[in-house]
N, C-alpha and C. Protein backbone atom coordinates (compact mmCIF):
# COMPACT_ATOMS: atom_id res chain seq x y z
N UNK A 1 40.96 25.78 75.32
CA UNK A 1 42.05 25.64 74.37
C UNK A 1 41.56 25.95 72.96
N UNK A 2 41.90 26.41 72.28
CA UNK A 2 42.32 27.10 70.67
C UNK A 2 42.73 25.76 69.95
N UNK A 3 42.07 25.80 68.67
CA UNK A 3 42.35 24.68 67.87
C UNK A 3 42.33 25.42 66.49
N UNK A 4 43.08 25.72 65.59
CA UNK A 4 42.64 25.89 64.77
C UNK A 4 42.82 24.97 63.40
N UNK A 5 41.74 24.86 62.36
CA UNK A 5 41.87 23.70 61.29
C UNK A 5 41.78 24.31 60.04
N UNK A 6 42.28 23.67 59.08
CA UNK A 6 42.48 24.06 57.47
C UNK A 6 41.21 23.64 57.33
N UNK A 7 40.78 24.17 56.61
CA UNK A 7 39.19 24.07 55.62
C UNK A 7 38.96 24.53 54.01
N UNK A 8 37.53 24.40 53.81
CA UNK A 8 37.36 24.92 52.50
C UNK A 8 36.61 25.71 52.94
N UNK A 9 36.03 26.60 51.48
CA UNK A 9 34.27 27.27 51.65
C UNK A 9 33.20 26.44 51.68
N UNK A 10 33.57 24.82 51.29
CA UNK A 10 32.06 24.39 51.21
C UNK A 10 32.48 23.34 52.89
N UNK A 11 32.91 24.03 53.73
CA UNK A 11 33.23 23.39 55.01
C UNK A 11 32.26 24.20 55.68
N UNK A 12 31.00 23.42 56.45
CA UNK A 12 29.70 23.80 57.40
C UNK A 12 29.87 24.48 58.42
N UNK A 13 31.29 24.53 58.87
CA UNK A 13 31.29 25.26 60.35
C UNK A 13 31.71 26.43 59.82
N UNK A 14 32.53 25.98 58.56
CA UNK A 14 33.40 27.99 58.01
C UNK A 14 31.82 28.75 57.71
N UNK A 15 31.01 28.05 56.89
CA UNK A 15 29.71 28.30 56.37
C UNK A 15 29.01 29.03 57.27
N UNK A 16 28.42 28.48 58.48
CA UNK A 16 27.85 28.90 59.46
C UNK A 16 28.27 30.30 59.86
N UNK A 17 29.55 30.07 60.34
CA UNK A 17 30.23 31.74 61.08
C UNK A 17 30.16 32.34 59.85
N UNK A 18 30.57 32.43 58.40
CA UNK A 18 30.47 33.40 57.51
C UNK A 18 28.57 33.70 57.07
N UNK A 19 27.66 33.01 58.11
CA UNK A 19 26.13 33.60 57.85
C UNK A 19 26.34 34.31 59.07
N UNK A 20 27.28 34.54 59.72
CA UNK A 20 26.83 35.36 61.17
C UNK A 20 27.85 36.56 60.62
N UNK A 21 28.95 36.45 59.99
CA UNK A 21 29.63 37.71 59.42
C UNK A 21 28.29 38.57 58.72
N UNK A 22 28.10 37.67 57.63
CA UNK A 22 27.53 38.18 56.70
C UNK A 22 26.34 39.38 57.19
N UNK A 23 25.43 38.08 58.35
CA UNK A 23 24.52 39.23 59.13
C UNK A 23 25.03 40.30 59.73
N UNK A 24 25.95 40.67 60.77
CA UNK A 24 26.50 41.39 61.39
C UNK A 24 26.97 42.80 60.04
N UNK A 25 27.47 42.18 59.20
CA UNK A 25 27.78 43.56 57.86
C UNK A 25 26.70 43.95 57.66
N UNK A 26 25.53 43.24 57.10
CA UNK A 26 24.40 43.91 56.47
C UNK A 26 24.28 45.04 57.83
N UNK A 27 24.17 44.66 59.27
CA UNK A 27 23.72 45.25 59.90
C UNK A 27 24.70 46.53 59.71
N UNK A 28 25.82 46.73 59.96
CA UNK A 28 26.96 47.71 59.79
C UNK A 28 26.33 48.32 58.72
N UNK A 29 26.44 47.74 57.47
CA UNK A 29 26.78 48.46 55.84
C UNK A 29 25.58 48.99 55.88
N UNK A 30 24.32 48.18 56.45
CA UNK A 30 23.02 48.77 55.64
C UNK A 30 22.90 48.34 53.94
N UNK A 31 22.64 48.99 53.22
CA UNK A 31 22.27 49.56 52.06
C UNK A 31 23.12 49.05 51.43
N UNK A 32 24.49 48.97 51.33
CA UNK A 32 25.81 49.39 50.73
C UNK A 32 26.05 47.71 50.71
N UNK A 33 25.38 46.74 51.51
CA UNK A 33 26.27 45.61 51.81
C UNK A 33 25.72 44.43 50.93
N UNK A 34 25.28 44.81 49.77
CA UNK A 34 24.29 44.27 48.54
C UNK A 34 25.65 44.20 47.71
N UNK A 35 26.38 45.56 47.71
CA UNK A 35 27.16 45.70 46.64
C UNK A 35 28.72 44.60 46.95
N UNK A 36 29.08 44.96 48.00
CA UNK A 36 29.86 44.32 48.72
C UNK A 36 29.90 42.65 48.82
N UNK A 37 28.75 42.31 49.11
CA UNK A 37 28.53 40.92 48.97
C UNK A 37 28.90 40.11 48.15
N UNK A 38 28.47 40.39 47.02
CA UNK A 38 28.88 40.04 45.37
C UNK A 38 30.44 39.46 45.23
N UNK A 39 31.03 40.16 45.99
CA UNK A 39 32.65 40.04 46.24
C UNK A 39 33.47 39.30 46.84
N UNK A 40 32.04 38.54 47.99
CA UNK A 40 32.65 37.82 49.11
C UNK A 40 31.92 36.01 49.06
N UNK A 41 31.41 35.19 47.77
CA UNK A 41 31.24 34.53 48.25
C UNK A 41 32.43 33.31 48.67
N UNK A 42 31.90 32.34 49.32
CA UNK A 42 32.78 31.55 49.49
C UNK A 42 32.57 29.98 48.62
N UNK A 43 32.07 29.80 47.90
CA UNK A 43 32.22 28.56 47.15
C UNK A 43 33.52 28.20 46.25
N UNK A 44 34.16 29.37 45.79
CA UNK A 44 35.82 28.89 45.57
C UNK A 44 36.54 29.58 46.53
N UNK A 45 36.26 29.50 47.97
CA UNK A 45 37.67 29.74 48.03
C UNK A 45 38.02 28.06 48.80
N UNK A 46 39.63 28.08 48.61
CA UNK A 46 40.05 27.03 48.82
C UNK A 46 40.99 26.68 50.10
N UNK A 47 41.20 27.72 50.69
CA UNK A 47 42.06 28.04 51.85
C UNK A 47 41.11 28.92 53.01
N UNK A 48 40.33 28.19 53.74
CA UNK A 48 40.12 28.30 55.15
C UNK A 48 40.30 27.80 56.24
N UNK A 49 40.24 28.63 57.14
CA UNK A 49 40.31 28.39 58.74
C UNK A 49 39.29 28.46 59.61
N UNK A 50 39.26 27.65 60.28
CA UNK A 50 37.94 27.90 61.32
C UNK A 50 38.68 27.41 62.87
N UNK A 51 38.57 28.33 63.73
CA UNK A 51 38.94 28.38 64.95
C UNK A 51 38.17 27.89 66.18
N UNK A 52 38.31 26.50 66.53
CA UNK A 52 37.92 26.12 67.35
C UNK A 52 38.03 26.25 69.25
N UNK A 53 36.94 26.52 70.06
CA UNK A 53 37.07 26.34 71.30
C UNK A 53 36.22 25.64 71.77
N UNK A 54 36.91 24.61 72.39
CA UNK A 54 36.03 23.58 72.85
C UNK A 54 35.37 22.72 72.32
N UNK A 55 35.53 22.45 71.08
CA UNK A 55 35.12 21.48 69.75
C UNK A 55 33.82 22.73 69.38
N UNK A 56 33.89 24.05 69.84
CA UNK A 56 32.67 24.81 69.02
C UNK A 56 33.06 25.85 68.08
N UNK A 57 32.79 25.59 67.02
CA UNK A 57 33.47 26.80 66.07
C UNK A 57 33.34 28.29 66.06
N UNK A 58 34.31 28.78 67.17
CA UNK A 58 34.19 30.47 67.05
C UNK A 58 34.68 31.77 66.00
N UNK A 59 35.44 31.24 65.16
CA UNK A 59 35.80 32.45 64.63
C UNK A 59 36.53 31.19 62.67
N UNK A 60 36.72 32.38 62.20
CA UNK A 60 36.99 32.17 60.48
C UNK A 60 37.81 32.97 60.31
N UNK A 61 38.46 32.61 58.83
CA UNK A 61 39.31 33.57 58.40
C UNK A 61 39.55 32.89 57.12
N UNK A 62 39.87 33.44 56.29
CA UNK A 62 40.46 32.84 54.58
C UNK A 62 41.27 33.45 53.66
N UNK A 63 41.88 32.65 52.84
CA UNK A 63 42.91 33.53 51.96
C UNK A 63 42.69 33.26 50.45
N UNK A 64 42.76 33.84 49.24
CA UNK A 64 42.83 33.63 48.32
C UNK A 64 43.58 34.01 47.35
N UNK A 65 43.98 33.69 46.61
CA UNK A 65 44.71 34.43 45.28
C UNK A 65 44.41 35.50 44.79
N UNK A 66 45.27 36.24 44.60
CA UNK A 66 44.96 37.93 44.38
C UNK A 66 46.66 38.42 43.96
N UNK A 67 46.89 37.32 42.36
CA UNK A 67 47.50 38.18 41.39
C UNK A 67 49.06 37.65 42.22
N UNK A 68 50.06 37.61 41.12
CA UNK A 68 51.32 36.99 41.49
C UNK A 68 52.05 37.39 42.94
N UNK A 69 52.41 36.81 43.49
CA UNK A 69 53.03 36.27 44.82
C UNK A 69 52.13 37.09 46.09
N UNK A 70 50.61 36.97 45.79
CA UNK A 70 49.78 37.55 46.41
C UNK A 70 48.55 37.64 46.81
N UNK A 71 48.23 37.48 48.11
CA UNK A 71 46.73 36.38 48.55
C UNK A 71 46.09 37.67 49.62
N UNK A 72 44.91 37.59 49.29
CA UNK A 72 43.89 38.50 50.14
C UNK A 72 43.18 37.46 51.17
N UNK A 73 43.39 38.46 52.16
CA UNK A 73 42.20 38.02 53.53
C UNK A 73 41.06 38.23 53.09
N UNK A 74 40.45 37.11 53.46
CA UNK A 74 38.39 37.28 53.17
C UNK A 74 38.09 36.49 54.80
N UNK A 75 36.85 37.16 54.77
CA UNK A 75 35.62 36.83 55.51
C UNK A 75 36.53 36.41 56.92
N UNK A 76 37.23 36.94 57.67
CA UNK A 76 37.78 37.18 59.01
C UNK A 76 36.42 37.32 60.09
N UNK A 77 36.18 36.66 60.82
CA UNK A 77 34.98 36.84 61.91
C UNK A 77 35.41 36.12 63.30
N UNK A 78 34.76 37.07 64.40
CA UNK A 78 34.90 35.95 65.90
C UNK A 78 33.76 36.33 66.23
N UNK A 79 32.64 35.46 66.77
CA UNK A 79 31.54 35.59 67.52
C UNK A 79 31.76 36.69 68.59
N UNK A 80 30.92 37.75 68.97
CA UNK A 80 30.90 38.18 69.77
C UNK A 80 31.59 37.67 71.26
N UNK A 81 31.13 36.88 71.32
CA UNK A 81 31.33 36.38 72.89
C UNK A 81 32.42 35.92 72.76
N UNK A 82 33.59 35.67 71.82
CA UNK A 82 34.86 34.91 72.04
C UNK A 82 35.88 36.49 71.39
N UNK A 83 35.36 37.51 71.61
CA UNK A 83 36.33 38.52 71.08
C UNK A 83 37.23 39.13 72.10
N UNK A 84 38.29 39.44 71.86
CA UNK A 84 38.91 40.42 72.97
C UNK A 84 39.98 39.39 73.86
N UNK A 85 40.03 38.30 73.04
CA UNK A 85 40.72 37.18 73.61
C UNK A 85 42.42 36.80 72.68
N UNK A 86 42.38 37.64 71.65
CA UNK A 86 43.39 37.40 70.85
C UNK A 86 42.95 36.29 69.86
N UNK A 87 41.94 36.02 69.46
CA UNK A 87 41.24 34.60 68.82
C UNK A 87 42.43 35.31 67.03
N UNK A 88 41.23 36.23 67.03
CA UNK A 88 41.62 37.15 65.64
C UNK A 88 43.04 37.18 65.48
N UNK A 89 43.75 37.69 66.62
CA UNK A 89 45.06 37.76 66.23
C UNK A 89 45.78 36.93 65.65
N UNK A 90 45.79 35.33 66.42
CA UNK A 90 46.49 34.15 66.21
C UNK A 90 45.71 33.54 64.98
N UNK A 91 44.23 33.78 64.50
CA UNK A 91 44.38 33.13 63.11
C UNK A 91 44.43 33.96 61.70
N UNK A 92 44.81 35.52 62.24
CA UNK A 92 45.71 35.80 61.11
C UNK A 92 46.96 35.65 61.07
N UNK A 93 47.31 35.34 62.03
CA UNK A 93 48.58 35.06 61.98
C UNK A 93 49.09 33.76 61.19
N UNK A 94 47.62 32.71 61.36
CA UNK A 94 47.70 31.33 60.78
C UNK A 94 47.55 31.36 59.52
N UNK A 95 46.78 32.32 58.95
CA UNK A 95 46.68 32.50 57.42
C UNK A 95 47.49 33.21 56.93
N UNK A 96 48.29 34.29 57.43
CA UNK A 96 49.64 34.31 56.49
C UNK A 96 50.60 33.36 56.70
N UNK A 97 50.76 32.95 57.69
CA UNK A 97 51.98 31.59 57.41
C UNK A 97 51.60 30.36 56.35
N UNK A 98 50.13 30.02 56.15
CA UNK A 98 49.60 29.80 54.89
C UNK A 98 50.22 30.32 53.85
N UNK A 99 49.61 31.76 53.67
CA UNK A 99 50.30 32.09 52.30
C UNK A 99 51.41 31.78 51.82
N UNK A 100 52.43 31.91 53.12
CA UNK A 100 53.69 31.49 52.83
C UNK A 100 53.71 30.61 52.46
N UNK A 101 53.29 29.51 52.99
CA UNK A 101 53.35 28.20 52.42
C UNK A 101 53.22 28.65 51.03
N UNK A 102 51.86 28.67 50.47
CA UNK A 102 50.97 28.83 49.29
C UNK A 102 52.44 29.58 48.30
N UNK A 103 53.29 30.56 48.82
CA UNK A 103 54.13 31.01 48.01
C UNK A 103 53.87 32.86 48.09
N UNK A 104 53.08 33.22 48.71
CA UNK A 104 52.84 34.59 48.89
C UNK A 104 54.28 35.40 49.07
N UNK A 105 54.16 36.47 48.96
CA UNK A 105 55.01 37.40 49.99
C UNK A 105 54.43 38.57 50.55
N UNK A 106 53.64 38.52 49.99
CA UNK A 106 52.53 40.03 50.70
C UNK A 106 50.77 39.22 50.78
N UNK A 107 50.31 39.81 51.64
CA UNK A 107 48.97 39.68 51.43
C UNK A 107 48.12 41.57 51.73
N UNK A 108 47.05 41.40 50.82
CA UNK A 108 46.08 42.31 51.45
C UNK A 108 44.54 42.16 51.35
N UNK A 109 44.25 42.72 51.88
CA UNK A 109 42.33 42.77 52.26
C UNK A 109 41.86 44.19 52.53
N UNK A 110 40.92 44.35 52.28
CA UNK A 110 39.34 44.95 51.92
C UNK A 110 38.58 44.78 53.44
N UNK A 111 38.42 46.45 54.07
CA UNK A 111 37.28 46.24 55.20
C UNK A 111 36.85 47.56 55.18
N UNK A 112 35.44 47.61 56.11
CA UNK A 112 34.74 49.02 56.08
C UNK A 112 34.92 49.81 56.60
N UNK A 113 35.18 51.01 56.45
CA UNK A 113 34.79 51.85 57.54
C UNK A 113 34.48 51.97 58.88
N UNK A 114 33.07 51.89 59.11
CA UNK A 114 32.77 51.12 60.12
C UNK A 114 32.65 49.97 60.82
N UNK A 115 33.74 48.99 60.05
CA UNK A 115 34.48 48.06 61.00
C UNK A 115 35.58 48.69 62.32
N UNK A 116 35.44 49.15 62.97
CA UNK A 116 36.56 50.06 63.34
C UNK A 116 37.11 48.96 64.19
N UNK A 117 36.85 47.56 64.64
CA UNK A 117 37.46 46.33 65.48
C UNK A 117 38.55 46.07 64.36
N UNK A 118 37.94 45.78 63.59
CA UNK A 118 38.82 45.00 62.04
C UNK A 118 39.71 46.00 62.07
N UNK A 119 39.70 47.47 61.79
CA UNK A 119 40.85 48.22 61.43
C UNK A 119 41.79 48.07 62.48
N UNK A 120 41.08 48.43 63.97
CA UNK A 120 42.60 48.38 64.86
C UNK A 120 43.19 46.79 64.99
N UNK A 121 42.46 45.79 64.57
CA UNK A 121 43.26 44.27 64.93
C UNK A 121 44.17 44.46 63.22
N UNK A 122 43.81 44.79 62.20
CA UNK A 122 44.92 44.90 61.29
C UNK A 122 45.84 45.74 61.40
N UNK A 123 46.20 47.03 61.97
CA UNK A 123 46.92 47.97 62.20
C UNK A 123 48.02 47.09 63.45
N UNK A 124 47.15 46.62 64.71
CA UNK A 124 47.85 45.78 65.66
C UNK A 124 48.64 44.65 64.77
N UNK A 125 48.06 44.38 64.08
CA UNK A 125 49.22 43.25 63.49
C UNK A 125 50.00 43.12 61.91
N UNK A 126 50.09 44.82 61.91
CA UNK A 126 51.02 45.36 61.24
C UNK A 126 51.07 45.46 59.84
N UNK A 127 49.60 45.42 59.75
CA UNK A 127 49.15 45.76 58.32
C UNK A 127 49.43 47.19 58.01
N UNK A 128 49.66 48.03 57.12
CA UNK A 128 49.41 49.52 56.61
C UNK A 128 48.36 49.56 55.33
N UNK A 129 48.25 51.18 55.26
CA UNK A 129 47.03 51.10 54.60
C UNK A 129 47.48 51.74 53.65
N UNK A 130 46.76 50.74 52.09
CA UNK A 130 47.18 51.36 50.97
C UNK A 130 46.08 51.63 49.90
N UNK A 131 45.98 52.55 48.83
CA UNK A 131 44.93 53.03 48.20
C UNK A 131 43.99 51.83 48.04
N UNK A 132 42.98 51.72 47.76
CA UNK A 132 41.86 51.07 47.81
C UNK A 132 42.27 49.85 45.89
N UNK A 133 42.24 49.02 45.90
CA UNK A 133 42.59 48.41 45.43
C UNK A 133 40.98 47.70 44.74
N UNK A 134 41.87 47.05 43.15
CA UNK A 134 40.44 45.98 42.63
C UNK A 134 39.11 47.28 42.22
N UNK A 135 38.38 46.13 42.54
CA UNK A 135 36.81 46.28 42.52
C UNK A 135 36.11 47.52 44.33
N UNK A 136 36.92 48.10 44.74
CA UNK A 136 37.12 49.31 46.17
C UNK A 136 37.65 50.55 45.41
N UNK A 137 38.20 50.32 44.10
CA UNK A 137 38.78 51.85 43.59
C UNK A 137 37.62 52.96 43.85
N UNK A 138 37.56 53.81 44.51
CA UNK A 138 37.05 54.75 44.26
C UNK A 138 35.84 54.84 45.56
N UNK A 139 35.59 53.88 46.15
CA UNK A 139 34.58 53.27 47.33
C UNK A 139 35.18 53.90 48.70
N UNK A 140 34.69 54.98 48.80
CA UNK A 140 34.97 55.69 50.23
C UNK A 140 34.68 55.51 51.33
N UNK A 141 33.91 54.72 51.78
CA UNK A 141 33.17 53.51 52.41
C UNK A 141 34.06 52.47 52.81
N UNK A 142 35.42 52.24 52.21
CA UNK A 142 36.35 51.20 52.49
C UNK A 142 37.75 51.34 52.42
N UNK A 143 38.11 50.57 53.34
CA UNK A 143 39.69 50.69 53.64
C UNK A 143 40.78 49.80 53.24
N UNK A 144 41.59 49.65 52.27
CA UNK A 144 42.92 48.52 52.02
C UNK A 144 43.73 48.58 52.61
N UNK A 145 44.09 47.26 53.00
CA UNK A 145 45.82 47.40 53.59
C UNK A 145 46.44 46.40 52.87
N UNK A 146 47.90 46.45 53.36
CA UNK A 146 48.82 45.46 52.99
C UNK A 146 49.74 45.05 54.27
N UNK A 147 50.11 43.72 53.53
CA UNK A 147 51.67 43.47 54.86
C UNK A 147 52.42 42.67 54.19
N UNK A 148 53.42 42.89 54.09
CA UNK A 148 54.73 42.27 53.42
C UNK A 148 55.21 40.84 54.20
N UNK A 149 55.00 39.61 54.16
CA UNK A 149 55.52 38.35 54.27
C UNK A 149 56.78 37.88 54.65
């Protein structure tokens, strides 16, 4: 069974899975994931999720403020071994009904290239892709989307 719970960034289990994101990018980005980093920590953010199976924490996801009626996905992860199960699906799904709460009407997020899992689970759940946004202007290396609330 699937549990999923509201959290922070300074919450140990969100903590944990975002050191196994974090590793898994360096491995992807290489070189590139120095720059990237800078962008992603989590000590303010204030809206996380951590997805439980079995009282063991498999997967994350978070939202933050990003400019009037509008919150970005950060640090989205499922352990290897719990992927391909719809984990991802259902807790983005949990963090935009968040936003809503929060007052959103759109959210968007920032992923790589060679994320190519991340691109088709945002495309599957009906994100589109829009010019590279923020601190990504110009970063060919990365992909924006959006989805309307």
């Amino acid at each position: 069974m699937i549990k999923l719970q509201k959290r922070s960034g300074d919450d140990q289990d969100f903590a944990g899975l975002v050191s196994h994101l974090d590793a898994y990018l360096a491995e992807k980005d290489g070189r590139d994931h120095d720059f990237y980093d800078q962008y992603n920590g989590i000590s303010a953010i204030k809206y996380a999720l951590v997805c439980y199976k079995e009282n063991v924490p498999v997967a994350c996801g978070a939202i933050k403020d990003y400019g009037k009626d509008t919150m970005e996905v950060k640090r989205m992860f499922t352990l290897p071994v719990y992927r391909e199960n719809g984990i991802a699906s259902q807790l983005l799904a949990e963090l935009e009904s968040w936003a809503v709460e929060l007052g959103a009407k759109r959210v968007v997020l920032e992923t790589g290239k060679k994320q190519v899992e991340a691109i088709s689970l945002y495309e599957r759940n009906g994100y589109r892709r829009i010019p590279n946004y923020g601190q990504y202007i110009g970063i060919v290396t990365r992909i924006c989307f959006e989805k309307p609330l």
